[in-house]
Protein backbone atom coordinates (compact mmCIF):
# COMPACT_ATOMS: atom_id res chain seq x y z
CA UNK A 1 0.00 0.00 0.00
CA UNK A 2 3.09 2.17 0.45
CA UNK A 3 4.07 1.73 -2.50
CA UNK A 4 1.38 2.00 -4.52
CA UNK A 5 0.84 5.35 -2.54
CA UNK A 6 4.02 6.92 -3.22
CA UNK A 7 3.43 6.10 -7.55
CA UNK A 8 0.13 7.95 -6.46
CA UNK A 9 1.62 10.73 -5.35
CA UNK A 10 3.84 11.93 -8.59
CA UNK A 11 0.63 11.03 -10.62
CA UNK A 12 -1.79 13.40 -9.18
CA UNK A 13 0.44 16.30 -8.88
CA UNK A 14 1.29 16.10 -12.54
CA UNK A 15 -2.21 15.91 -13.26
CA UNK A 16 -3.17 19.06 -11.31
CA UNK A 17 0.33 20.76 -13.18
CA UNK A 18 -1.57 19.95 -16.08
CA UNK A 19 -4.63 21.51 -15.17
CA UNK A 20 -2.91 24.81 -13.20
CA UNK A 21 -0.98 24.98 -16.73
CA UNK A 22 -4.02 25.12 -18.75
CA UNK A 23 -5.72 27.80 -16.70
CA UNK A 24 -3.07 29.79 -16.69
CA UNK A 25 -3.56 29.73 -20.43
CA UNK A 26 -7.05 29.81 -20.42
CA UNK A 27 -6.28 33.11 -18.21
CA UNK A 28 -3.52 34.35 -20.59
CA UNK A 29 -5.95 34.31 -23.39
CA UNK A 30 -8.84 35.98 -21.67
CA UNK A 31 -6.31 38.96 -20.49
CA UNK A 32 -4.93 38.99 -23.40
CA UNK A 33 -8.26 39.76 -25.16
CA UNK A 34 -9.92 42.19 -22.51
CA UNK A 35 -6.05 44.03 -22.71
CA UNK A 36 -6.68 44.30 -26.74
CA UNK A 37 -10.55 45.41 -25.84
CA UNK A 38 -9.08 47.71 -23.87
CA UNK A 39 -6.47 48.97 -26.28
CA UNK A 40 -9.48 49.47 -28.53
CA UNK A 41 -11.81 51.19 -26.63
CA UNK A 42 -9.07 53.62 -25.23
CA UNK A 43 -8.08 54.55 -28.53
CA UNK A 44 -9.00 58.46 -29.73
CA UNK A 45 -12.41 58.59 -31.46
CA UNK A 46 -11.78 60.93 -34.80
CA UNK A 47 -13.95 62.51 -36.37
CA UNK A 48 -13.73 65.33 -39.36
CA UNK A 49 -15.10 68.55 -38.61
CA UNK A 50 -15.85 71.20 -41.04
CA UNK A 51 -17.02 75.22 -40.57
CA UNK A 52 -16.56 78.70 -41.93
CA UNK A 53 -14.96 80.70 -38.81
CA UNK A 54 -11.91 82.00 -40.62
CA UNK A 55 -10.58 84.79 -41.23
CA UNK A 56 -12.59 87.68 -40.44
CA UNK A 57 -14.93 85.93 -39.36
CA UNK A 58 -16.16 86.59 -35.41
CA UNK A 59 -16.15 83.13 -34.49
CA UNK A 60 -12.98 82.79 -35.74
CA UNK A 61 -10.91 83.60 -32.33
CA UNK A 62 -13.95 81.65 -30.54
CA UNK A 63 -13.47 78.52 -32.34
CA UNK A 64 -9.93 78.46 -31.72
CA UNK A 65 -10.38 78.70 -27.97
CA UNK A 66 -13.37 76.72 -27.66
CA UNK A 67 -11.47 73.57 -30.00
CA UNK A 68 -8.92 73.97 -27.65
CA UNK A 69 -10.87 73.89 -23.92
CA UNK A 70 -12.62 70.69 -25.66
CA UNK A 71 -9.30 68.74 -26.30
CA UNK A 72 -8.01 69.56 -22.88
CA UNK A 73 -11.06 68.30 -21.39
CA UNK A 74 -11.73 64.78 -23.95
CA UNK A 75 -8.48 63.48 -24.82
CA UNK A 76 -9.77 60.27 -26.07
CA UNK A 77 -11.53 62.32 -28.99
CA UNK A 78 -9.36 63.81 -32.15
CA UNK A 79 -10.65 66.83 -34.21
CA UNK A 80 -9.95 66.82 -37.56
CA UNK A 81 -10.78 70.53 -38.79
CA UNK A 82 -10.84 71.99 -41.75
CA UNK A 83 -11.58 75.70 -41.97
CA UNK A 84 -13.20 76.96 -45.63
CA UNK A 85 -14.09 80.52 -45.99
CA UNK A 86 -17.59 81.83 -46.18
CA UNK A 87 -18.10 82.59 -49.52
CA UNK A 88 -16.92 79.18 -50.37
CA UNK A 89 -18.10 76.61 -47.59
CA UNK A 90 -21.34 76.63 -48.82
CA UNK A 91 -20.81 75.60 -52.40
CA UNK A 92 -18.66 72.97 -51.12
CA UNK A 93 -20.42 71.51 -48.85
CA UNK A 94 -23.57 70.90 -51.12
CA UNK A 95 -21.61 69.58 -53.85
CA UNK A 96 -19.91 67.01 -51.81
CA UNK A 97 -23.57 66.42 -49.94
CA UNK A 98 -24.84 65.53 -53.87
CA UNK A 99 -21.55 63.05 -53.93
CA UNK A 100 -22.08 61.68 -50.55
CA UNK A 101 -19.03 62.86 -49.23
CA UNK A 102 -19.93 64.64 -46.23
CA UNK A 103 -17.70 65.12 -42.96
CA UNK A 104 -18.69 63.91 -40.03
CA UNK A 105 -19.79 66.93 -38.69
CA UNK A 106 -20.34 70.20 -40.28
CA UNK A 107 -21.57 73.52 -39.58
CA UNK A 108 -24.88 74.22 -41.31
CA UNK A 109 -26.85 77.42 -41.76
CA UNK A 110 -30.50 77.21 -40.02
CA UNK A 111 -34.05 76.64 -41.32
CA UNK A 112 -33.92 75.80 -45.19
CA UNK A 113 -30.63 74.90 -45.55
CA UNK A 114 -31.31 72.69 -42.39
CA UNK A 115 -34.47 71.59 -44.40
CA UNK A 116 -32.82 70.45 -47.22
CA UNK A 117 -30.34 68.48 -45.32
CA UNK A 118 -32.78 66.52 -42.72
CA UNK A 119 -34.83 66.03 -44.95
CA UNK A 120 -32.49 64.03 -47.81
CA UNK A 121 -31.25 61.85 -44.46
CA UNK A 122 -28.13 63.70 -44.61
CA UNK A 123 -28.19 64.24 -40.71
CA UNK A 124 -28.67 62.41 -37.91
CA UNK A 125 -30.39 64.27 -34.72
CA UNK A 126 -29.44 65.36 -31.29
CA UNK A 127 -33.01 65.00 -29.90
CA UNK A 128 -31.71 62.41 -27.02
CA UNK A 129 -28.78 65.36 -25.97
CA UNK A 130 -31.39 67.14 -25.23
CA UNK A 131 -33.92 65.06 -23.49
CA UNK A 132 -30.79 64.26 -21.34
CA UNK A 133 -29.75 67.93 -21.02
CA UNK A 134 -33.31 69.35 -20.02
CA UNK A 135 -31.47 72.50 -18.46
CA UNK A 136 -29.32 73.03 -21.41
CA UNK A 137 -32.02 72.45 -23.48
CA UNK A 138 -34.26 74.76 -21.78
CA UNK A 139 -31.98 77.82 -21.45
CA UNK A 140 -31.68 78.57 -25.50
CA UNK A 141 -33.50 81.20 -26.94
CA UNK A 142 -36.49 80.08 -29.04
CA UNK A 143 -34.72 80.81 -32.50
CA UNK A 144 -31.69 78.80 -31.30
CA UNK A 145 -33.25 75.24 -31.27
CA UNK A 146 -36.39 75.83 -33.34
CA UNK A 147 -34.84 76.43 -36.32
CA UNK A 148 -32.83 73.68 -36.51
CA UNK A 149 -35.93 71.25 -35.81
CA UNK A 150 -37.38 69.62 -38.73
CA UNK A 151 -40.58 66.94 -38.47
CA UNK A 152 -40.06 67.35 -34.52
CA UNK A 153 -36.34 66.28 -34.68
CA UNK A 154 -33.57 68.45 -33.43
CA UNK A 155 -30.29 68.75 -35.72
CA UNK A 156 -28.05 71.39 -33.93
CA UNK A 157 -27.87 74.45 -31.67
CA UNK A 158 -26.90 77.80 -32.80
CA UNK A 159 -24.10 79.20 -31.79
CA UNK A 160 -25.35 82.53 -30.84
CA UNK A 161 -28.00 84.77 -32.98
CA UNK A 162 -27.04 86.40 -35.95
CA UNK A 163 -28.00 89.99 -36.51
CA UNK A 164 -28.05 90.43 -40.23
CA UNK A 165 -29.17 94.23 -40.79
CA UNK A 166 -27.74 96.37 -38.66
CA UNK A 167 -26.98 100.04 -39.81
CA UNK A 168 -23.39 101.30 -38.38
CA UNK A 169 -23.23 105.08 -38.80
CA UNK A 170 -20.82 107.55 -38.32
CA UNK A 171 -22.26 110.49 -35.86
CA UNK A 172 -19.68 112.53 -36.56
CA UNK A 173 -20.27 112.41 -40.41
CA UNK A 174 -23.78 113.16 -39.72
CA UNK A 175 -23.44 116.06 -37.33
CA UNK A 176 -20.74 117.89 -39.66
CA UNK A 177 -23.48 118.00 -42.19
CA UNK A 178 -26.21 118.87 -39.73
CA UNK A 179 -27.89 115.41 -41.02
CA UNK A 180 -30.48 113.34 -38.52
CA UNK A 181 -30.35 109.33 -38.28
CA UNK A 182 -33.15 108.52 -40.96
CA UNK A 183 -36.55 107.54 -39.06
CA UNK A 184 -38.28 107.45 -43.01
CA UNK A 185 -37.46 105.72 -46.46
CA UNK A 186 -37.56 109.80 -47.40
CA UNK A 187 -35.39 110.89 -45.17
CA UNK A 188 -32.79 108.03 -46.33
CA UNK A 189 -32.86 109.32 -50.05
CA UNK A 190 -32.20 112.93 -48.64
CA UNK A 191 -29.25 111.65 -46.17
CA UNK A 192 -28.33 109.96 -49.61
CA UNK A 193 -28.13 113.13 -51.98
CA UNK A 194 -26.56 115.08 -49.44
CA UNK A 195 -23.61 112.73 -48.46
CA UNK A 196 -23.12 112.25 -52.31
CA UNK A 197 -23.16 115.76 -53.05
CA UNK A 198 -20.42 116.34 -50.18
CA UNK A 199 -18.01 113.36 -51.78
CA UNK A 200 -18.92 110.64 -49.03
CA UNK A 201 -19.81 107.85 -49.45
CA UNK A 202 -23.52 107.29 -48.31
CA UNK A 203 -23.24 103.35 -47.51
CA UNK A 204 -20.32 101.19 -47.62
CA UNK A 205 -21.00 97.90 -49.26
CA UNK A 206 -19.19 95.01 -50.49
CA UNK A 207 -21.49 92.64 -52.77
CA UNK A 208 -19.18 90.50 -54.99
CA UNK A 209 -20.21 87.16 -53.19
CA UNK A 210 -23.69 88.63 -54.32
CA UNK A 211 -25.42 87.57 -50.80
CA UNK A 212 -24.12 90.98 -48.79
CA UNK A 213 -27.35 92.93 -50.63
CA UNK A 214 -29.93 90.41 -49.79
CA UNK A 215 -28.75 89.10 -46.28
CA UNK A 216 -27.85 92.75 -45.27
CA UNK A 217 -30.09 95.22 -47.42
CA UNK A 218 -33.06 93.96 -48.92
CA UNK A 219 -34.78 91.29 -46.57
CA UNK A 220 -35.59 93.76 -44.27
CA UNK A 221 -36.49 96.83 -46.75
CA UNK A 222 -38.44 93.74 -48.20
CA UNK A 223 -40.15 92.97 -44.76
CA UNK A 224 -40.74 97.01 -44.56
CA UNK A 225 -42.61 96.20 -47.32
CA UNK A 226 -44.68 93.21 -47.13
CA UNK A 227 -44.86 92.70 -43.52
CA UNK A 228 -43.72 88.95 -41.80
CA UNK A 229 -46.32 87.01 -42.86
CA UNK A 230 -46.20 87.97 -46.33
CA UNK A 231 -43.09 85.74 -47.28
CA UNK A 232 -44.19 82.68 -45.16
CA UNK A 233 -47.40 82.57 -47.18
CA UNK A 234 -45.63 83.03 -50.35
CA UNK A 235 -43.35 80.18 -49.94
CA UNK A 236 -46.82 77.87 -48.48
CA UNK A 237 -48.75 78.90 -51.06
CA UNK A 238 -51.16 80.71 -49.15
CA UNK A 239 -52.27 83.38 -51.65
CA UNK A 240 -49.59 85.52 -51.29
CA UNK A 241 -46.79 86.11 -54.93
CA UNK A 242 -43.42 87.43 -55.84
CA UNK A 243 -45.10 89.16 -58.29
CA UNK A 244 -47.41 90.74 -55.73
CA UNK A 245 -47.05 94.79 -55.93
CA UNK A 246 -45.72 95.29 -52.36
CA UNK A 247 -42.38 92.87 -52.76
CA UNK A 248 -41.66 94.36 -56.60
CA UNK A 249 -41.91 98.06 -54.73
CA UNK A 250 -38.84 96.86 -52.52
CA UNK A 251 -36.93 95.62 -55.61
CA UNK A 252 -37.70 99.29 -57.32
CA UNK A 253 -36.49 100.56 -53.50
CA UNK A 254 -33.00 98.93 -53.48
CA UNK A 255 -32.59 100.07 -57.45
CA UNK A 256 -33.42 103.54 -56.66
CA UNK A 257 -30.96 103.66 -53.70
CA UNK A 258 -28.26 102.54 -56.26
CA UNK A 259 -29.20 104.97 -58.79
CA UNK A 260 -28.69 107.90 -56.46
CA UNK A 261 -25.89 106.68 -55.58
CA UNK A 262 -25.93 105.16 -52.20
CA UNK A 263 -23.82 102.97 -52.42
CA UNK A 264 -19.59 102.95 -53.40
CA UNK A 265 -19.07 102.65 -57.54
CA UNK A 266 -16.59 99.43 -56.76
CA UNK A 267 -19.81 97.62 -54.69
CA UNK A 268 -19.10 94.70 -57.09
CA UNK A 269 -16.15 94.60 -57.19
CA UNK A 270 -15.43 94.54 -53.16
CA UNK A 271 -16.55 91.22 -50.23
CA UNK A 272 -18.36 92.08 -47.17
CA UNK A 273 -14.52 92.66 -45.60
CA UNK A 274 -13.06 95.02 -48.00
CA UNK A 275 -16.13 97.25 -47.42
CA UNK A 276 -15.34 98.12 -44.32
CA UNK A 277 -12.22 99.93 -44.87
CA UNK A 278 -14.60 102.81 -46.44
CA UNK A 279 -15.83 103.08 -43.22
CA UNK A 280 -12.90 102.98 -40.96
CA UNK A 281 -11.33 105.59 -43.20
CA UNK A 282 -14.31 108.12 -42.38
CA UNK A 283 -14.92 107.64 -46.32
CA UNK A 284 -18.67 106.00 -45.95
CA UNK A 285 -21.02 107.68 -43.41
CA UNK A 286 -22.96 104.34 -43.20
CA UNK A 287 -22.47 100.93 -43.63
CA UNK A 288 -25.02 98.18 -43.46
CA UNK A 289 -23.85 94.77 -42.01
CA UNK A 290 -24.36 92.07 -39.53
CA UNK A 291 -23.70 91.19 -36.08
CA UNK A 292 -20.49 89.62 -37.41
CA UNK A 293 -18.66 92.60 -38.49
CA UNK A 294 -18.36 93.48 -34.65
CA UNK A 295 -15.04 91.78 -34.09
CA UNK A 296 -13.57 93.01 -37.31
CA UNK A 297 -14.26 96.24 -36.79
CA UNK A 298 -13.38 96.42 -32.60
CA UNK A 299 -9.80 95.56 -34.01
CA UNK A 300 -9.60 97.65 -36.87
CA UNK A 301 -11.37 100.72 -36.88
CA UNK A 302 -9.60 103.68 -35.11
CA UNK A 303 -10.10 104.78 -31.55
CA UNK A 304 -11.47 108.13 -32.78
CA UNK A 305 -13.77 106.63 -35.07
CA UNK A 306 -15.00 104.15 -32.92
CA UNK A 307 -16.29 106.73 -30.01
CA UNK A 308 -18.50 108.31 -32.92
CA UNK A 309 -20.17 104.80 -34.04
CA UNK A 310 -23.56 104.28 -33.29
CA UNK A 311 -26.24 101.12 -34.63
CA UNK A 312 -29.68 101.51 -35.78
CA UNK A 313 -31.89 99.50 -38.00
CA UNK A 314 -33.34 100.47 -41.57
CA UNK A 315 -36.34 103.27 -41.03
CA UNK A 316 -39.58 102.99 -41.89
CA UNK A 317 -40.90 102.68 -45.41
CA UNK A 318 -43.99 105.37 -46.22
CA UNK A 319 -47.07 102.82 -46.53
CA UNK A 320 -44.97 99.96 -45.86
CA UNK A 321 -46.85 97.14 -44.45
CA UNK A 322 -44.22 95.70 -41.65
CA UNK A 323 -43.34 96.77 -38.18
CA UNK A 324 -40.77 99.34 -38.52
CA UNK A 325 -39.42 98.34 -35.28
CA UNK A 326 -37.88 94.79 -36.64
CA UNK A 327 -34.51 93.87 -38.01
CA UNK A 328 -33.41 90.90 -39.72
CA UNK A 329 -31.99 88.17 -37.57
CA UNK A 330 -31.60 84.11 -37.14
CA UNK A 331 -30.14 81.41 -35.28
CA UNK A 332 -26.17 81.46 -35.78
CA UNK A 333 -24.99 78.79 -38.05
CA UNK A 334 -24.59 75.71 -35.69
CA UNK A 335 -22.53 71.79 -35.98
CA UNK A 336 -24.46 68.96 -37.65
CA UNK A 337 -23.71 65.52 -37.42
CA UNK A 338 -23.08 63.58 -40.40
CA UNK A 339 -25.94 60.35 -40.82
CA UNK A 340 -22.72 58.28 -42.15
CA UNK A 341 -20.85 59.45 -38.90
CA UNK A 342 -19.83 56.07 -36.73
CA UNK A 343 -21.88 55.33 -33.53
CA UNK A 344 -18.92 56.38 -31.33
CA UNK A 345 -18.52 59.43 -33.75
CA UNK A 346 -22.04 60.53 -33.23
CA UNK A 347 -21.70 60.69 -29.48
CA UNK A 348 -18.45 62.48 -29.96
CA UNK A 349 -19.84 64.66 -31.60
CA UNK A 350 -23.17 65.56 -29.59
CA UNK A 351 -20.28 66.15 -26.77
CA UNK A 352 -19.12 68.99 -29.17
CA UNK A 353 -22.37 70.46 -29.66
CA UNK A 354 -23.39 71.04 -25.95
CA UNK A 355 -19.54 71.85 -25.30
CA UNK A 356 -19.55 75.35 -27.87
CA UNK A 357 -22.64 75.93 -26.71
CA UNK A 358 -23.22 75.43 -22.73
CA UNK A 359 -22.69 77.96 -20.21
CA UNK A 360 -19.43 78.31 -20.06
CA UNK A 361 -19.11 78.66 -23.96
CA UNK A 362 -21.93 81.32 -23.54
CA UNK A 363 -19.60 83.67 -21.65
CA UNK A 364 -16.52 82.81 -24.27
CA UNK A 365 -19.55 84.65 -26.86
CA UNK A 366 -19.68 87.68 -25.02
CA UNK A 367 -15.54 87.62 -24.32
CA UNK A 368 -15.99 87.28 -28.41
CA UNK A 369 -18.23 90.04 -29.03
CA UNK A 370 -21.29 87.13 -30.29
CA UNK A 371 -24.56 87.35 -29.07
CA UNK A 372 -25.29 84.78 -26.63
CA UNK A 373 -27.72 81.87 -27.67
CA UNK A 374 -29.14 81.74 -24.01
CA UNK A 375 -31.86 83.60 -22.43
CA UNK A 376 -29.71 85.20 -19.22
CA UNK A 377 -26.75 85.71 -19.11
CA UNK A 378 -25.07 88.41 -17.35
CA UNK A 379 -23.44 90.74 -19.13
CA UNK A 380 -21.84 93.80 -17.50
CA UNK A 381 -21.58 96.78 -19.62
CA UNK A 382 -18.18 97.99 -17.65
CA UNK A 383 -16.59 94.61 -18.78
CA UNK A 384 -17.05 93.88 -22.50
CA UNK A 385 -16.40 96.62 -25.64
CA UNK A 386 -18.75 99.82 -26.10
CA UNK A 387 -19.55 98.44 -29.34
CA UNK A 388 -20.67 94.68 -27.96
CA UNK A 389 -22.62 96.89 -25.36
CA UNK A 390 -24.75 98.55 -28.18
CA UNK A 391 -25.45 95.94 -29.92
CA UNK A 392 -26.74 93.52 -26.85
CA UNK A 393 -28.91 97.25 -26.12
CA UNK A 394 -30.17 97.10 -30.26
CA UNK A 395 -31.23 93.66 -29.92
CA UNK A 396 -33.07 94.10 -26.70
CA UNK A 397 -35.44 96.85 -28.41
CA UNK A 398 -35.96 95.41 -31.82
CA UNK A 399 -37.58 91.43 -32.50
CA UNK A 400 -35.82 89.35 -35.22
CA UNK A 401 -37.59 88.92 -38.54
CA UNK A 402 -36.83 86.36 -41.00
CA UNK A 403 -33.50 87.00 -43.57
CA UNK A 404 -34.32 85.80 -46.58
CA UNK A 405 -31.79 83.25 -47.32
CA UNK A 406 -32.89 81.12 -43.97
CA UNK A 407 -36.09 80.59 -45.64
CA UNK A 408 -35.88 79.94 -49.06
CA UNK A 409 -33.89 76.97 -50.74
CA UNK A 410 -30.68 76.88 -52.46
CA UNK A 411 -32.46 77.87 -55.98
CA UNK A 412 -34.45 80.21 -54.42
CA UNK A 413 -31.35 81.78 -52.88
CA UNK A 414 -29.64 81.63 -55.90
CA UNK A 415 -31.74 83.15 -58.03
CA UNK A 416 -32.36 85.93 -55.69
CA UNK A 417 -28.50 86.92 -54.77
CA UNK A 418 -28.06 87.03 -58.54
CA UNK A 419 -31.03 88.96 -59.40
CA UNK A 420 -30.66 91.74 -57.40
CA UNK A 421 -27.35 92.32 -58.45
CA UNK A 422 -28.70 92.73 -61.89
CA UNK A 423 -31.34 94.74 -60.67
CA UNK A 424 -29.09 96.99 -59.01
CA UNK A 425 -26.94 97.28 -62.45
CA UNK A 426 -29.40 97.39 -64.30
CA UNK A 427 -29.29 94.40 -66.42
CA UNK A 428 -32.68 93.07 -64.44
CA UNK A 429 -36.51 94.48 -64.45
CA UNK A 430 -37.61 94.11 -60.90
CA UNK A 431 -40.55 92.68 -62.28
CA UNK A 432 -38.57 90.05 -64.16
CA UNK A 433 -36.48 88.86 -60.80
CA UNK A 434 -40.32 88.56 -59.13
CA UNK A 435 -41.59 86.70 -61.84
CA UNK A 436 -38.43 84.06 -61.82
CA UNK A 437 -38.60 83.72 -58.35
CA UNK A 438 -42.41 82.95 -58.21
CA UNK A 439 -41.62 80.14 -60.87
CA UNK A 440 -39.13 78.58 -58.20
CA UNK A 441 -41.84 78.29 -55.60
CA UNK A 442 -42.83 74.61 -56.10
C-alpha cells in the first residue's frame, strides 16, 4: 500500500500541473483579449469637422479657444478641422452632400438649408442630448433650437444669434453735415443726396459674393414692405406672390438707392470685408452689415472713429406694411452631425455640440463680441467693448424677422442673390427677378 501510494503521489500532482498549466492559459488568453478590448476602446475617437470661422470671421478667435478647452477636457476624442471661408463653404459643402461625401460633422446654416439636409437623411439628430440635457435644453432662446428642428427632430444648436441688418453710422459724419439718423425711407434718399453731393460715401457695401445685398439690405427693406407674414405665405402657397405689388416696390427701393448713388461705384467689385475699410477711413457715413462685423471692426477701426459709431436698424418705409421696429436676424450657423458618422462618432460629436454651446461657452460669446444663444446671461456693460454693449442694447429693443436666405432653398437663394445684383446694375426688371422667383416656388 506504500508503494502504490508513493506512484500515487507523482501522478496526481502532474495531473493538477496539467490543469494549473491550462488555466493559466485559459487566463492568458482571456487577459490577453480584454487588454486588446481595452487597447481598442481607449483609442482616440476621430472625427472630421468642417465650418466657416476664418478669417474675419467673429467666431474665428472663438473657435480656436473653444477647440482647444474641448481637447483639454476629452483626450480620447481627435478633431480633424478643416476651416473653408464663407463665400466658399457653402458651395462645397452641397456639392460634396450631392456626392455623398460629407464630414462627419459640419456647420450648417439654419431653417432651409437645415431643411434640405434633414430632410435628404443627410443628418442624424441630437433629440436624445437634449432630453438628457433638459437645463441646457431649456436655457436657449427660441430661434436657437427651433430652427434647426425639422418633423419634430432636433439637428443642432446655434451658436449665438445672428443679426443680419444692422446700420453702423458715423455720428460725426452726420453732425458735420447737420444730417439726422433717418426715421423714413424719405429721409434716407435725402441723407443719400446730401452725403453724395459732399463726396462721401452714403453706404459702404461690399457685394461681390452677391449675398451681402440680400442678407444685409433687402430682406428687411423687403419685410418694410410686405410685412412677416407675407413671405411665409408666399413660400406655403397661401395666396400671397413674388409678383405681388408690395415685394416688386422693394426691388424698385434697393434700385433707386443705387441709382442715387448710395452705395460705393466698386460695390461689385469689393466682399463684405473690404467694405469696411470705407468706413474705418471716415470715407462712408454708413455701412449696413451684420452682427459679425463686430469683431472686425473692434480691431480695426480707429479709436477716434469708434467713439463716434452708433447702430440703428433700416427706417420705416412710407405705406410699408411691416413693423418698422424689426430687423433681420436668425439662429447662428450651428454643428451637424453627419448620418454616415460612426456610432462612437455621433456621441463624440453631440459632446461637441453642448460643449460650444453650454454655459461656459456662452460667456466665451460675449468675451468674443457674439450674441449669446441663451436667455440670461449676465453681461456687464463695464466689462465687454462699447460696441458689444450697443449691440446687446439694439437687440433688446428690436424682434428678429426672417433673412431671406434662412427661408428659401438653395435655388431660391440663388436666383435671388443674382437677381438683385442685376437689378441693381441694371441688367434686371424688378418685375422680371419677381416673376423668376415665383416660378421657383414649387
Amino acid at each position: 500500500m506504500k508503494t502504490n501510494g508513493q506512484r500515487e503521489v507523482p501522478i496526481r500532482m502532474k495531473k493538477r500541473r496539467i490543469l494549473s498549466l491550462f488555466l493559466a492559459g485559459l487566463m492568458l488568453v482571456g487577459l490577453a483579449g480584454y487588454s486588446s478590448q481595452v487597447g481598442a476602446d481607449s483609442e482616440p475617437v476621430k472625427f472630421t469637422l468642417w465650418h466657416s470661422y476664418v478669417g474675419a470671421d467673429m467666431r474665428a478667435p472663438f473657435m480656436d479657444e473653444i477647440l482647444k478647452k474641448f481637447s483639454a477636457e476629452y483626450p480620447d476624442i481627435k478633431i480633424v478641422e478643416e476651416q473653408i471661408p464663407r463665400d466658399q463653404y457653402q458651395t462645397k459643402l452641397k456639392t460634396l452632400a450631392a456626392a455623398g461625401q460629407l464630414p462627419d460633422a459640419f456647420v450648417l446654416w439654419p431653417n432651409a438649408m437645415t431643411q434640405e439636409f434633414a430632410k435628404a437623411g443627410l443628418l442624424a439628430d441630437i433629440n436624445d442630448l437634449l432630453e438628457q440635457n433638459p437645463d441646457w435644453k431649456n436655457s436657449f432662446v427660441a430661434p436657437a433650437l427651433k430652427e434647426f428642428t425639422v418633423g419634430g427632430k432636433t439637428y443642432s444648436a446655434g451658436i449665438g444669434v445672428s443679426v443680419t441688418s444692422i446700420v453702423y453710422y458715423n455720428k460725426a459724419l452726420f453732425a458735420k453735415y447737420k444730417l439726422a439718423y433717418p426715421k423714413t425711407y424719405k429721409q434716407l434718399l435725402n441723407v443719400v443726396k446730401v452725403f453724395k453731393k459732399n463726396g462721401v460715401i452714403p453706404i459702404s457695401l461690399g457685394n461681390k459674393p452677391k449675398w451681402p445685398a440680400q442678407s444685409t439690405i433687402f430682406s428687411l427693406m423687403a419685410n418694410r414692405r410686405t410685412g412677416s407674414e407675407w413671405l411665409d405665405n408666399v413660400l406655403s402657397k397661401k395666396g400671397a406672390k413674388f409678383t405681388d405689388k408690395q415685394f416688386v416696390a422693394a426691388l424698385k427701393d434697393l434700385k433707386t438707392l443705387t441709382d442715387l448713388g448710395a452705395f460705393n461705384k466698386d460695390y461689385n467689385s469689393l466682399d463684405n470685408v473690404q467694405m469696411r475699410d470705407y468706413f474705418y477711413r471716415g470715407q462712408a457715413a454708413m455701412m449696413i452689415d451684420g452682427s459679425w462685423a463686430l469683431t472686425d471692426m473692434i480691431s480695426k477701426a480707429p479709436d477716434a472713429l469708434k467713439k463716434n459709431i452708433e447702430m440703428g436698424v433700416l427706417p420705416a418705409f412710407e405705406g410699408g406694411k411691416g413693423d418698422p421696429n424689426v430687423m433681420s436676424g436668425v439662429s447662428a450657423t450651428g454643428i451637424v452631425v453627419s448620418a454616415k458618422a460612426s456610432p462612437k462618432q455621433k456621441e463624440a460629436i453631440k459632446k461637441l455640440i453642448k460643449f460650444v454651446t453650454d454655459k461656459n461657452a456662452q460667456q466665451l460669446y460675449v468675451k468674443s463680441s457674439i450674441p449669446v444663444s441663451f436667455k440670461n446671461v449676465d453681461i456687464d456693460p463695464g466689462k465687454v467693448d462699447p460696441l458689444f454693449a450697443k449691440l446687446v442694447d439694439l437687440i433688446k429693443k428690436h424682434p428678429f424677422v426672417t433673412v431671406y436666405d434662412s427661408a428659401l432653398n438653395s435655388e431660391q437663394t440663388e436666383i435671388i442673390n443674382n437677381g438683385l445684383q442685376a437689378v441693381m446694375m441694371g441688367m434686371q426688371k424688378p418685375e422680371d427677378l419677381a416673376k423668376q422667383l415665383q416660378a421657383a416656388v414649387k
